[in-house]
C-alpha atoms as a PDB file:
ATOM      1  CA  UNK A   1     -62.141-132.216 -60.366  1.00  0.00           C
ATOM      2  CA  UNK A   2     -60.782-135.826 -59.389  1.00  0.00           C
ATOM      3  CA  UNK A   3     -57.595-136.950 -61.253  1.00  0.00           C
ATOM      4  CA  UNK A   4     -60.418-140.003 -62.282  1.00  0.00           C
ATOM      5  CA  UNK A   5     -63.065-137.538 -63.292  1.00  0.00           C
ATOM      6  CA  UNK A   6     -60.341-135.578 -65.603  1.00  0.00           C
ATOM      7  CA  UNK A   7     -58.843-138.615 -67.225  1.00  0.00           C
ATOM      8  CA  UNK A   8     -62.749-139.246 -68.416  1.00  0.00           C
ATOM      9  CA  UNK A   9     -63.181-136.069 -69.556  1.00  0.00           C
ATOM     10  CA  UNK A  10     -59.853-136.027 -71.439  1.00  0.00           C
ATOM     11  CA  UNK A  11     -61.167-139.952 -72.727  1.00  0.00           C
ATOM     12  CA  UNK A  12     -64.279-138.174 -74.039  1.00  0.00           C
ATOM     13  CA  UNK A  13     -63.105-135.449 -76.006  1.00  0.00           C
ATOM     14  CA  UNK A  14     -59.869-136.713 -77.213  1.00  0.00           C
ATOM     15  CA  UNK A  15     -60.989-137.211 -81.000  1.00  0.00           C
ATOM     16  CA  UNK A  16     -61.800-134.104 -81.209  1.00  0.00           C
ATOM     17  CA  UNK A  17     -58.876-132.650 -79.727  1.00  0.00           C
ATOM     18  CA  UNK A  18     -57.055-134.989 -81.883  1.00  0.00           C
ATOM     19  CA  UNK A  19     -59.207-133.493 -84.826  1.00  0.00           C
ATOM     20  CA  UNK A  20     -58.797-129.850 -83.761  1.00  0.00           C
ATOM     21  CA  UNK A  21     -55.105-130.517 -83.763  1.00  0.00           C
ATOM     22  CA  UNK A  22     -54.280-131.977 -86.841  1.00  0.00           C
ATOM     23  CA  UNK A  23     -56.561-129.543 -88.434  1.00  0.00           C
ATOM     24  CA  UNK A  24     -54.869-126.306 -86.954  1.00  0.00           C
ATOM     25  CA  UNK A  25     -51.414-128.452 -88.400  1.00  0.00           C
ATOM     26  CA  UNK A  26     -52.909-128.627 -91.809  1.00  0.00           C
ATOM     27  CA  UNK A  27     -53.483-132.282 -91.545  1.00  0.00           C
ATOM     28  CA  UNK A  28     -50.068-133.242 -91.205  1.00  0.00           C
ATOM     29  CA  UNK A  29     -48.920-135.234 -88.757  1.00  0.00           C
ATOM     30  CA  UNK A  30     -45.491-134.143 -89.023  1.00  0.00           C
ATOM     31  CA  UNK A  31     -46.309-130.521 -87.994  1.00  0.00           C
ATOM     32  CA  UNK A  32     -48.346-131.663 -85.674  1.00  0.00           C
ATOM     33  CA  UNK A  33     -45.482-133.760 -84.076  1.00  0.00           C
ATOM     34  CA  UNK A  34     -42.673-131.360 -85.035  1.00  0.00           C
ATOM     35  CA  UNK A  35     -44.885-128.598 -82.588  1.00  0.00           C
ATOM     36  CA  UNK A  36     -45.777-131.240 -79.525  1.00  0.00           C
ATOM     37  CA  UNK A  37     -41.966-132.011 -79.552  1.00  0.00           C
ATOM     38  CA  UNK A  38     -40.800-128.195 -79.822  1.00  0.00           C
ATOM     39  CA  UNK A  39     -43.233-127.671 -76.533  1.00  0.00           C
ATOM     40  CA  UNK A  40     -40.544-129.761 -74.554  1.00  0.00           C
ATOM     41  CA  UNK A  41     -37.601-127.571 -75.580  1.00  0.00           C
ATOM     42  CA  UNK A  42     -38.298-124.767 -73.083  1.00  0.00           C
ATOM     43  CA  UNK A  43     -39.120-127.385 -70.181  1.00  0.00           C
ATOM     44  CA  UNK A  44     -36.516-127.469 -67.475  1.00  0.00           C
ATOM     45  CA  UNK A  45     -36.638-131.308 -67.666  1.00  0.00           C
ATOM     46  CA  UNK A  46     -35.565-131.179 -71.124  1.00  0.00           C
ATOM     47  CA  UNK A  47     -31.996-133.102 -72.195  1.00  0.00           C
ATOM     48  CA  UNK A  48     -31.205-134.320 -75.306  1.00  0.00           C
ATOM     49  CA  UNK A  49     -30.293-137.803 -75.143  1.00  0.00           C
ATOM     50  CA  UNK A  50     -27.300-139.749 -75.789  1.00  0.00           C
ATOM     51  CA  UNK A  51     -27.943-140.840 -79.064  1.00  0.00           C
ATOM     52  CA  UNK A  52     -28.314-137.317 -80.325  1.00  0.00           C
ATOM     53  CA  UNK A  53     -25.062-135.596 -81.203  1.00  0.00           C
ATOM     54  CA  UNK A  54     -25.248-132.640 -80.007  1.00  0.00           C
ATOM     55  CA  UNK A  55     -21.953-130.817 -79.117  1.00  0.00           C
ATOM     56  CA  UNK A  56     -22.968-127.096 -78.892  1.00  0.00           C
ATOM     57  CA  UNK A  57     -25.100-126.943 -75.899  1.00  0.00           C
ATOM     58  CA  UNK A  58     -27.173-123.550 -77.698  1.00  0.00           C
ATOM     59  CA  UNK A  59     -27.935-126.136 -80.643  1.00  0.00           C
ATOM     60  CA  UNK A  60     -31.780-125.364 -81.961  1.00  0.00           C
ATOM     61  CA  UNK A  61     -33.612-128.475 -83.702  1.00  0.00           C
ATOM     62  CA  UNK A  62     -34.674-127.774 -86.864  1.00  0.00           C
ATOM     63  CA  UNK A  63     -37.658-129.304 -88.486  1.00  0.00           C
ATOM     64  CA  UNK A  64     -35.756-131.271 -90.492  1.00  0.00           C
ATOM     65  CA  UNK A  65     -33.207-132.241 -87.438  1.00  0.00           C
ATOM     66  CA  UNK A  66     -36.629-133.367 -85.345  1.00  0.00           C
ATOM     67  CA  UNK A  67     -38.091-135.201 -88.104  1.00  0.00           C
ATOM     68  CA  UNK A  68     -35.141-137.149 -89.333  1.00  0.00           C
ATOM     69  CA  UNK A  69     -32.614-138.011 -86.358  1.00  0.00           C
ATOM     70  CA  UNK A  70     -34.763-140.881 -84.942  1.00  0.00           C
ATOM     71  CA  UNK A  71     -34.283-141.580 -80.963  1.00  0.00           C
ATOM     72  CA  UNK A  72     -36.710-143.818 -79.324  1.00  0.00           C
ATOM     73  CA  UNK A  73     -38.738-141.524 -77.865  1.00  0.00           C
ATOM     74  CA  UNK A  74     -39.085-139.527 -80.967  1.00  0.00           C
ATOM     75  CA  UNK A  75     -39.854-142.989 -82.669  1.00  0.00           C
ATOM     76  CA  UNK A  76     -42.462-143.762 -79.803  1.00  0.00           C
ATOM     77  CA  UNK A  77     -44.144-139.889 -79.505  1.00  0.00           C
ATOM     78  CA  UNK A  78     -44.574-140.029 -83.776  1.00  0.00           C
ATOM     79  CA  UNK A  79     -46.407-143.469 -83.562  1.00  0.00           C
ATOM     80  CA  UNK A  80     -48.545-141.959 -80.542  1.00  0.00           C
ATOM     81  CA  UNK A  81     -50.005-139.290 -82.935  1.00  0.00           C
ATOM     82  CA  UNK A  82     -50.300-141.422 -85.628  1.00  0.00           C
ATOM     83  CA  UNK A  83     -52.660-144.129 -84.016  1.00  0.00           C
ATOM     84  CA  UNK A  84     -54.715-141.298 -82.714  1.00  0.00           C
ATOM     85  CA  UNK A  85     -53.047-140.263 -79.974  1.00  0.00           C
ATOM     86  CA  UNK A  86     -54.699-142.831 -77.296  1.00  0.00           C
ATOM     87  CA  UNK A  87     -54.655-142.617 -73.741  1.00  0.00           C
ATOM     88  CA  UNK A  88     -51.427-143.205 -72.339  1.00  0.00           C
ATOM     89  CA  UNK A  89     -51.309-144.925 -68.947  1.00  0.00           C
ATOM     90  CA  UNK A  90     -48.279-144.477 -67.113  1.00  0.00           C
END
């Protein structure tokens, strides 16, 4: 499958992925963004950034920690799943 081919499949059922989602979260579009942002955690590329004070490098986000220490990219992933999560072109 072409990169093209799988961005049009991904365009075509991304409602009901959306759906699926939110409905395995119980609706909630915290949970739902509190487990997309947990799936980073374990990725080599993850650091937390500067404006997240965090002195003990074995430090575990809570829920609450995700959901209310705002960075920009938190800020930016939250409003992705609230609009719907839309295509995002790089």
């Amino acid at each position: 499958m072409s990169p093209r081919q799988f961005r049009e499949l991904a365009n075509e059922h991304r409602k009901d992925v959306y759906s699926a989602l939110l409905n395995g979260h119980g609706g909630d579009e915290g949970k739902l963004f509190i487990s997309l942002w947990r799936s980073c955690e374990s990725s080599p590329e993850y650091e937390f950034s500067d404006d997240e004070d965090i002195e003990d490098e074995n430090f575990h986000e809570t829920d609450e920690y995700i959901l209310n220490n705002s960075t920009p990219e938190k800020s930016k992933a939250y409003q992705w799943i609230t609009e719907g999560c839309y295509p995002y072109n790089v």
